[in-house]
Protein backbone atom coordinates (compact mmCIF):
# COMPACT_ATOMS: atom_id res chain seq x y z
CA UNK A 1 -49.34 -22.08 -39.28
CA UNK A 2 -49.78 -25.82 -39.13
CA UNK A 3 -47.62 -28.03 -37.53
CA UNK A 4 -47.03 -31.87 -36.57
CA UNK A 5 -44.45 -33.30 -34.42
CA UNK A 6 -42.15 -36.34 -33.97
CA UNK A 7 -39.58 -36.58 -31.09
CA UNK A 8 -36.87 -38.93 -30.43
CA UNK A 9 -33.60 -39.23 -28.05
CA UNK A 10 -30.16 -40.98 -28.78
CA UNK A 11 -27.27 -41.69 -26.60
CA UNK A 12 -24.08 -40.44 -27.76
CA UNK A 13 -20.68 -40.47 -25.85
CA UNK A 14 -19.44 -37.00 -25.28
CA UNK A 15 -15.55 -36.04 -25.00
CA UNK A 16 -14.59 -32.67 -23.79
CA UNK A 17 -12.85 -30.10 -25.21
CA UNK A 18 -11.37 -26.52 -24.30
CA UNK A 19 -11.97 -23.58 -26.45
CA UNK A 20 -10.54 -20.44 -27.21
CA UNK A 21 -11.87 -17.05 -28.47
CA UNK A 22 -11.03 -15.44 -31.55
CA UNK A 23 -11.99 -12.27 -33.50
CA UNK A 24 -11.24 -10.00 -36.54
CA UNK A 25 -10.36 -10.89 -40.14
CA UNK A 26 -8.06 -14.40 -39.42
CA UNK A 27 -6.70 -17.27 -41.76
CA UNK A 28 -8.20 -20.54 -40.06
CA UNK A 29 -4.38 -22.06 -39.50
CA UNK A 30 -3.57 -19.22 -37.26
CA UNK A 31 -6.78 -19.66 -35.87
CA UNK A 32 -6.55 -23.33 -34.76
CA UNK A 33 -3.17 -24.77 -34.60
CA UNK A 34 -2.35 -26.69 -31.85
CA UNK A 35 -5.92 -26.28 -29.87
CA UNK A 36 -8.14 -28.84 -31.26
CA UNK A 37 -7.81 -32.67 -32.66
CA UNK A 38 -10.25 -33.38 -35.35
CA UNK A 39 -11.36 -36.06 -33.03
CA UNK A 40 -12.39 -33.40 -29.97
CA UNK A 41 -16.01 -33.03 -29.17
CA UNK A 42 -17.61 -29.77 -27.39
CA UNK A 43 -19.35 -29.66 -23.86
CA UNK A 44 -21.61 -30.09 -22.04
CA UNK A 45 -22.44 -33.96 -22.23
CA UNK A 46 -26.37 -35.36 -21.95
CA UNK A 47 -28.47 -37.23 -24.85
CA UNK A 48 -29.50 -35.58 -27.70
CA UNK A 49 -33.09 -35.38 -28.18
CA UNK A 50 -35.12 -34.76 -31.74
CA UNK A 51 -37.74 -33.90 -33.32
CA UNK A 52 -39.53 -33.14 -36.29
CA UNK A 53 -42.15 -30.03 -37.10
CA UNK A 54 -43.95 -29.03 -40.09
CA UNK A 55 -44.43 -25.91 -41.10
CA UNK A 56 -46.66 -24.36 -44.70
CA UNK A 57 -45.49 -21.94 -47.24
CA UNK A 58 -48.67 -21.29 -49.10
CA UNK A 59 -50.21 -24.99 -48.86
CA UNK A 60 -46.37 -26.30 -49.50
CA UNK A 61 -45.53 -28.98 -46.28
CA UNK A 62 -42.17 -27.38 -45.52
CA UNK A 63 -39.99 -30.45 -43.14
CA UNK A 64 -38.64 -28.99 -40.60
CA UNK A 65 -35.79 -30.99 -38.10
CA UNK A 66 -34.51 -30.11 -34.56
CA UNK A 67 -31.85 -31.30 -32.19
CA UNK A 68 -30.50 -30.05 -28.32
CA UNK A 69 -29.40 -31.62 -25.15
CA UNK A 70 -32.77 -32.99 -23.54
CA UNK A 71 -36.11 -32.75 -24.33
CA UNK A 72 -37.61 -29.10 -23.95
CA UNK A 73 -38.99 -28.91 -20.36
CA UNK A 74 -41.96 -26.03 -19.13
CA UNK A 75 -40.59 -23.40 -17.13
CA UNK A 76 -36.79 -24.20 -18.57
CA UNK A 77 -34.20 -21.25 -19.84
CA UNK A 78 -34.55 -21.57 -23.71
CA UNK A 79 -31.14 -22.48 -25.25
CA UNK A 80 -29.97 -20.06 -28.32
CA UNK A 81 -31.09 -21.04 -31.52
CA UNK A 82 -29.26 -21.68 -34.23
CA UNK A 83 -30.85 -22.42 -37.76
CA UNK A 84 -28.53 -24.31 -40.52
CA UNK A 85 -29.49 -23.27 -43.97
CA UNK A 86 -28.66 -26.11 -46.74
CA UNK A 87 -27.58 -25.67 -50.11
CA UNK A 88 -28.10 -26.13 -53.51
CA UNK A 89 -27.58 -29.80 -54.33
CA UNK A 90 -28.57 -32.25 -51.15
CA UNK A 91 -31.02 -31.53 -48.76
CA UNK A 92 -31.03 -30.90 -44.68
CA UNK A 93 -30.46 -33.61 -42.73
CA UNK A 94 -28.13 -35.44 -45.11
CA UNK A 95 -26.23 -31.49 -44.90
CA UNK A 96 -26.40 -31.26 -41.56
CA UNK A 97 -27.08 -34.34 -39.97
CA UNK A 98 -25.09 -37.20 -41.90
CA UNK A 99 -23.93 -40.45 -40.32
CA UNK A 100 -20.67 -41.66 -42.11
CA UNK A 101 -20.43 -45.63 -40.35
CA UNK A 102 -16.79 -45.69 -38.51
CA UNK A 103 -15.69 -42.24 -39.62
CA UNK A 104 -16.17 -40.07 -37.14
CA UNK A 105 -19.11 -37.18 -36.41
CA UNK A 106 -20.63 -35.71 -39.52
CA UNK A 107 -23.63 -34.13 -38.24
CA UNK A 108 -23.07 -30.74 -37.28
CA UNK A 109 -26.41 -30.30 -35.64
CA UNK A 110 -24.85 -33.27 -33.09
CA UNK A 111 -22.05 -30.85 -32.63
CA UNK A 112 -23.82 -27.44 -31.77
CA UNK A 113 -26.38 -29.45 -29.68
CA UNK A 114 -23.45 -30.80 -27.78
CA UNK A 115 -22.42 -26.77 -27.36
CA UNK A 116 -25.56 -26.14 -26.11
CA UNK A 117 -28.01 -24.77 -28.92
CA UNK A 118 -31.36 -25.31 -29.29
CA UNK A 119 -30.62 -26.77 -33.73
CA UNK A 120 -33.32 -26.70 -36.86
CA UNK A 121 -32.50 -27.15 -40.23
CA UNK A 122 -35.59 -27.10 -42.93
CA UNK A 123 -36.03 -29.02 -46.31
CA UNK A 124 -36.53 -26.31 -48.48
CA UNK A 125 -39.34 -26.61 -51.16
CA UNK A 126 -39.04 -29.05 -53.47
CA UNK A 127 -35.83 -31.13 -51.45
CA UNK A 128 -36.20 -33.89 -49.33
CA UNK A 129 -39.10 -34.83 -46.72
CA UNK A 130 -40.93 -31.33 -48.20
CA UNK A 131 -43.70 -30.77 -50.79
CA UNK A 132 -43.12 -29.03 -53.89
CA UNK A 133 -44.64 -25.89 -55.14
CA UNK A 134 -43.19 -26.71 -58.71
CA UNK A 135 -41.13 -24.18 -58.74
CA UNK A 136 -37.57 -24.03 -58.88
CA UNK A 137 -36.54 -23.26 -55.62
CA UNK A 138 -34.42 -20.56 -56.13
CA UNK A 139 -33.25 -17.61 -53.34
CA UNK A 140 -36.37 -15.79 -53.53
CA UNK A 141 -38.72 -19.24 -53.10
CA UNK A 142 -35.52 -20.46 -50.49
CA UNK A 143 -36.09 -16.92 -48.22
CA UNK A 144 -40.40 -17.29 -48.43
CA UNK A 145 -39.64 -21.20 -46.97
CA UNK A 146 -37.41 -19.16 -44.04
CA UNK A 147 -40.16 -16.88 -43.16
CA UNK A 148 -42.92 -19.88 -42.93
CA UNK A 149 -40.55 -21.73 -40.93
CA UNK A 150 -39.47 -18.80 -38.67
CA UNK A 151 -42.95 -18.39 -36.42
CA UNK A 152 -42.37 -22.68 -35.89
CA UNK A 153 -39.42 -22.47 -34.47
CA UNK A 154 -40.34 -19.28 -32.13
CA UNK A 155 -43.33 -20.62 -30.95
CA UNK A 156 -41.60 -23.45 -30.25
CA UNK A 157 -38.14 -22.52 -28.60
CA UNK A 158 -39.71 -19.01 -26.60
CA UNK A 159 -37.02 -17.20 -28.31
CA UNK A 160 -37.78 -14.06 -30.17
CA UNK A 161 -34.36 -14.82 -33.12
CA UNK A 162 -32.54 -17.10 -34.37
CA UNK A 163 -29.06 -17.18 -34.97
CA UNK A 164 -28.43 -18.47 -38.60
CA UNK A 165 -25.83 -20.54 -40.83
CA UNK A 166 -25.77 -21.09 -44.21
CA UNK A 167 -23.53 -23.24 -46.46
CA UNK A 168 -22.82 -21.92 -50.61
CA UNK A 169 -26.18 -21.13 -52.26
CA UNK A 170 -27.71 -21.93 -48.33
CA UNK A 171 -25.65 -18.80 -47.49
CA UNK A 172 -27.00 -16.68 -49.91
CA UNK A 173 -30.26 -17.77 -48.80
CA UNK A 174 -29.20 -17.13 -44.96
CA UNK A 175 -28.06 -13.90 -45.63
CA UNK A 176 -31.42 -12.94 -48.07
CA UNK A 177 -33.42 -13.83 -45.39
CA UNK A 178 -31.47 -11.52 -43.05
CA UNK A 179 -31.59 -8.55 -45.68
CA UNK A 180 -35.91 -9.14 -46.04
CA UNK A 181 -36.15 -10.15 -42.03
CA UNK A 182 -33.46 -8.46 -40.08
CA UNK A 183 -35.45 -8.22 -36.36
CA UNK A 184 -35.78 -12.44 -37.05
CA UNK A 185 -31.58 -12.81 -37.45
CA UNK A 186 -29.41 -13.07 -34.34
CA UNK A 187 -25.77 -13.70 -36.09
CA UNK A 188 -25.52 -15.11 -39.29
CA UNK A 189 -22.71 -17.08 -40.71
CA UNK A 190 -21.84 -17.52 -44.33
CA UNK A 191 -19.84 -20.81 -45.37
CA UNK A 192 -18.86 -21.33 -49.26
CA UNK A 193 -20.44 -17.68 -49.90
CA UNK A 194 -20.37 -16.40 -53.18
CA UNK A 195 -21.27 -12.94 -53.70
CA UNK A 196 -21.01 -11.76 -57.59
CA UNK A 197 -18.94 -15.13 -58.41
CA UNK A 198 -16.61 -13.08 -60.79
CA UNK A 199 -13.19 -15.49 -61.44
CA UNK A 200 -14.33 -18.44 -59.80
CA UNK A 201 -13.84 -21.66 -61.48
CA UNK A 202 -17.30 -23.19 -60.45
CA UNK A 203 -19.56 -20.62 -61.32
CA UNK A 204 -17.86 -20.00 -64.58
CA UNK A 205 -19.19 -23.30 -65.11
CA UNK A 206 -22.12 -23.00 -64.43
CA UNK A 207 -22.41 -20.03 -66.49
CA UNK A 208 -21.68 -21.69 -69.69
CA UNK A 209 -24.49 -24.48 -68.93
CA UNK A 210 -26.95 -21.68 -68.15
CA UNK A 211 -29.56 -22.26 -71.17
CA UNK A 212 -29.79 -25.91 -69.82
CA UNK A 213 -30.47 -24.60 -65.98
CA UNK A 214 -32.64 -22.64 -67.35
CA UNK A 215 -35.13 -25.08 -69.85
CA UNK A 216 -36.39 -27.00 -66.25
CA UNK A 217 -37.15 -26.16 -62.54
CA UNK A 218 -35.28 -29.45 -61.63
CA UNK A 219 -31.93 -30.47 -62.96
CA UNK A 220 -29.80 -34.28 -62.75
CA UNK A 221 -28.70 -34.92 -59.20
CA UNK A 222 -27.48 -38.48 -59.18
CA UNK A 223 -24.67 -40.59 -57.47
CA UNK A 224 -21.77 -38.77 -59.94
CA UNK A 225 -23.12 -35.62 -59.54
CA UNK A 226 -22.76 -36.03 -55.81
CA UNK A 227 -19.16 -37.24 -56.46
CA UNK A 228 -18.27 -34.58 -58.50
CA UNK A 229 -18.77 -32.20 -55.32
CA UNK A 230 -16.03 -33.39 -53.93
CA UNK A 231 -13.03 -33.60 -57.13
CA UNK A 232 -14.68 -30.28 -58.98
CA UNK A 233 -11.96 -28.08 -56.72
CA UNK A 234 -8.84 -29.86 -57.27
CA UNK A 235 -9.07 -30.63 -53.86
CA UNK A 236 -10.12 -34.61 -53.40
CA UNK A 237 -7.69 -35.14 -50.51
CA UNK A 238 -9.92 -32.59 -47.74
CA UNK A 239 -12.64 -35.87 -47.94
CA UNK A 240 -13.23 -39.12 -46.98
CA UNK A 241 -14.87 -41.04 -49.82
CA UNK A 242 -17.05 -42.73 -47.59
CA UNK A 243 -19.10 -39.43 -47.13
CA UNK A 244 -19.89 -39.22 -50.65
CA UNK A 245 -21.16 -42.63 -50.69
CA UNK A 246 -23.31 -41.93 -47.40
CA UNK A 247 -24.54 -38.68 -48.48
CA UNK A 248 -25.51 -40.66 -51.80
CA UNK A 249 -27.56 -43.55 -50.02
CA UNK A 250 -29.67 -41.12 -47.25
CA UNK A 251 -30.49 -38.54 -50.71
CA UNK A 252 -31.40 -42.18 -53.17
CA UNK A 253 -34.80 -41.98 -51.66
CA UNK A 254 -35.85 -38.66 -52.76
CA UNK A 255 -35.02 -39.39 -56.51
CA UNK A 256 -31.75 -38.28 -58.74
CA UNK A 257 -33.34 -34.61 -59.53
CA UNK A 258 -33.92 -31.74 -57.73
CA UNK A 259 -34.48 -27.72 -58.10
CA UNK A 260 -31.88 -25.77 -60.76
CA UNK A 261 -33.22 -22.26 -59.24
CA UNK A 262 -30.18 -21.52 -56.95
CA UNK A 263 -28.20 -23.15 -59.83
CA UNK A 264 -29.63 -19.93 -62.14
CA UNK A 265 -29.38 -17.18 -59.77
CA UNK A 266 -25.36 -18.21 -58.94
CA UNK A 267 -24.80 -18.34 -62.82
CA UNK A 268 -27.51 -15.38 -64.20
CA UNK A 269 -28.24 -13.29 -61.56
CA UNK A 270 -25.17 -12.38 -59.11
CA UNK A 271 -24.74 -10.41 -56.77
CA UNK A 272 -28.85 -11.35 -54.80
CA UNK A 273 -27.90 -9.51 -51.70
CA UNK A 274 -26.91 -6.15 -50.82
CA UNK A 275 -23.85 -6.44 -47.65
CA UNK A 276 -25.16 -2.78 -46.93
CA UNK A 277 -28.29 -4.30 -45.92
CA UNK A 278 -27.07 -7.52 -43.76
CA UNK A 279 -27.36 -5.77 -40.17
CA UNK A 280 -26.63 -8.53 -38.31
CA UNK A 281 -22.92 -9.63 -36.82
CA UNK A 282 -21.74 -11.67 -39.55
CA UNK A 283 -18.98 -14.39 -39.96
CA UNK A 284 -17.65 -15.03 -43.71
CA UNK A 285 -15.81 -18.30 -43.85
CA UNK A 286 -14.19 -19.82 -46.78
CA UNK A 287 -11.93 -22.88 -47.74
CA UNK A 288 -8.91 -22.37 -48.57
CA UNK A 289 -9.26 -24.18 -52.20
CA UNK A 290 -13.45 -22.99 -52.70
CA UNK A 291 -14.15 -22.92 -56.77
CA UNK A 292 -17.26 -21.07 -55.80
CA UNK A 293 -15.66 -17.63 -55.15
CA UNK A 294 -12.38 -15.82 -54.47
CA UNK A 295 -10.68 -14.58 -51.65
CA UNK A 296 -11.55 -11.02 -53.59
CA UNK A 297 -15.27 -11.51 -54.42
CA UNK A 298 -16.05 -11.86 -50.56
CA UNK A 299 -13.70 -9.60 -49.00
CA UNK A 300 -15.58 -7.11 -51.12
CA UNK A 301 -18.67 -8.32 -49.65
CA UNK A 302 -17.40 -8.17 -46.16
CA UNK A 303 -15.73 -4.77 -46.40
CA UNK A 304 -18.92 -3.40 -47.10
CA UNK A 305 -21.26 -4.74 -43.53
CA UNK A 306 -22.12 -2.02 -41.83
CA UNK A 307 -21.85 -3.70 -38.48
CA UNK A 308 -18.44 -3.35 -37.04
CA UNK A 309 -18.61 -7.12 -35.63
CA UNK A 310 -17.69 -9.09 -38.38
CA UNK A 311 -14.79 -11.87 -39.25
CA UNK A 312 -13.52 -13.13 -42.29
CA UNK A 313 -12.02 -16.61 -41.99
CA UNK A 314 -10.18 -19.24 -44.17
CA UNK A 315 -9.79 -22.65 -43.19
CA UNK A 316 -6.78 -24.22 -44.39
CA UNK A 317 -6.64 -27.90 -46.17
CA UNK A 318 -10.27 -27.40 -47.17
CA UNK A 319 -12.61 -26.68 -50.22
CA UNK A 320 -16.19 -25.53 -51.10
CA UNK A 321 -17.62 -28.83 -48.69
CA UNK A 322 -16.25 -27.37 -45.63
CA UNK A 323 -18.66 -29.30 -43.19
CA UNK A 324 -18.07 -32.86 -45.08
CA UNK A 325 -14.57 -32.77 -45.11
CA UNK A 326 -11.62 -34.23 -42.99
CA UNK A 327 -11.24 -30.56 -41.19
CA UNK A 328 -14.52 -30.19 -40.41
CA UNK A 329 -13.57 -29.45 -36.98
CA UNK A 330 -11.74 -26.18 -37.88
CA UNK A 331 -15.34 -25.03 -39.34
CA UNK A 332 -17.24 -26.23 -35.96
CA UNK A 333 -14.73 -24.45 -33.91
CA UNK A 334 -15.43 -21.30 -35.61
CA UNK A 335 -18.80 -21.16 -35.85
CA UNK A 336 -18.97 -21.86 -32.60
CA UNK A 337 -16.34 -19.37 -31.15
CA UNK A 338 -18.52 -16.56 -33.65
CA UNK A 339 -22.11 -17.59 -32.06
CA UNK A 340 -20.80 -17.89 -28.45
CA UNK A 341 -18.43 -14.30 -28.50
CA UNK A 342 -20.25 -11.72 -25.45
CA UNK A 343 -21.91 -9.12 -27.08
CA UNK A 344 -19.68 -5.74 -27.46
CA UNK A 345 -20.43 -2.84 -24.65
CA UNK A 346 -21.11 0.62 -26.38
CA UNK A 347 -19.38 3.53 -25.16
């Protein structure tokens, strides 16, 4: 395994916050009313420091992008990883690490770091800063790019798993990866999950375009596409238009296609992973407005983990783009209150 590496730091100012624990199946406004603005930031405060790794998938470059509090020192505790999985239509750091000009934090890898993780995120093959096999990217090729990047970030945090979150086709790719690599997966969280996709609005569409997804590896990404994200659920209110139109400028200089493959397998080939086999702690959240799946199609996915830790959340005032939209905070919160619960004492 090859890698290079790139580091920078940035200042940020750093409000404090207070957080409370939660646990069991909840509904997000129960959750969070009246503890958090959306303006709140986590603790502890110090720069944020970055860098950038490579790792290769069979001769395929894979990018791979990291972010904590301070640069790694020798001899320092390691910080507990967490590893954000992106999804089908833009690709890692305009996911995960998006700068919206006067509107507030939209990187969530700003926001974990602040909480104290050691964050990576990974162009998967084909999107963004990494090569392309030529395939079309789809779960199988998306869990391969995971196990290539995996050793990287070990080697490089001293930590033996990762704890992982993925966002709609980035969950099923989270969660496939957990299934194939379980001793790799700390907790895993699934955002805008869909696990056999029966009655939801988006996927029937997709369904009926499936000869076109089909007839090319890559498929039409351009500036409407990325607008259509955020009106295809009804929901338009839950964003800012301003992120659409920053998400569109960072993604401009990779080109206005990219891979169908998780496009297929969320129209064709439902249900890719088998709960039975997800061992880790898991966290299923889910917007209250999602046209990717139903409140049914993942509580039958989460009824049937076999690990008793396990929550099943719905954050109001939301949609399918959880982590773009004005209540991102109530997904942050989560996550974090998931990631950071003790571990359970057996009897």
């Amino acid at each position: 395994m090859s890698e290079t590496e790139h580091a920078s730091s940035h200042d940020l100012d750093l409000p404090r916050r207070g957080i409370l624990k939660a646990a069991g199946i909840g509904v997000g406004a129960g959750l969070m009313a009246g503890l958090v603005t959306p303006a709140a930031a986590a603790e502890p405060s110090g720069n944020i420091w970055s860098a950038e790794y490579w790792a290769n998938k069979g001769g395929v470059k894979l990018n791979l992008w990291r972010k904590r509090l301070g640069a790694p020192k020798p001899g320092a505790a390691a910080l507990p990883v967490v590893f954000l999985v992106h999804g089908s239509s833009n690709s890692a750091r305009s996911s995960y690490d998006l700068t919206v000009p006067g509107k507030g934090e939209y990187s969530m890898m700003n926001v974990l770091a602040r909480y104290g993780y050691d964050v990576w995120t990974m162009d998967h093959d084909g999107y963004g800063y990494s090569g392309s096999s030529g395939n079309s990217s789809d779960i199988a090729s998306g869990v391969e790019d995971l196990k290539a990047a995996t050793p990287v970030v070990m080697k490089e945090t001293g930590q033996q798993k990762a704890h992982f979150y993925g966002t709609s086709s980035g969950g099923i790719r989270a969660a496939a990866f957990a299934q194939a690599q379980p001793q790799s997966v700390g907790r895993l969280a699934l955002s805008a999950f869909t696990y056999k996709g029966d009655g939801a609005e988006e996927i029937g569409r997709r369904r009926k375009n499936i000869d076109a997804l089909r007839a090319n590896p890559r498929r039409k990404r351009d500036a409407a596409m990325i607008r259509s994200i955020f009106s295809r659920d009804g929901y338009p209110q839950g964003y800012d238009a301003a992120v659409a139109e920053a998400i569109i400028a960072d993604e401009a200089k990779f080109g206005d296609t990219i891979p169908s493959g998780t496009y297929v397998d969320m129209a064709a080939n439902l249900p890719i992973v088998d709960p039975k086999k997800v061992l880790s702690p898991v966290l299923m959240l889910r917007g209250e407005f999602d046209g990717n799946s139903t409140n049914d199609d993942l509580l039958d996915f989460y009824r049937q983990l076999p690990n008793g830790e396990r929550q099943f959340v719905i954050l109001p005032k939301t949609a399918h783009a959880v982590g773009y939209g004005v209540n991102r905070h109530l997904l942050h919160y989560a996550v974090h209150n998931f990631l950071s619960a003790p571990e359970p004492v057996g009897a």
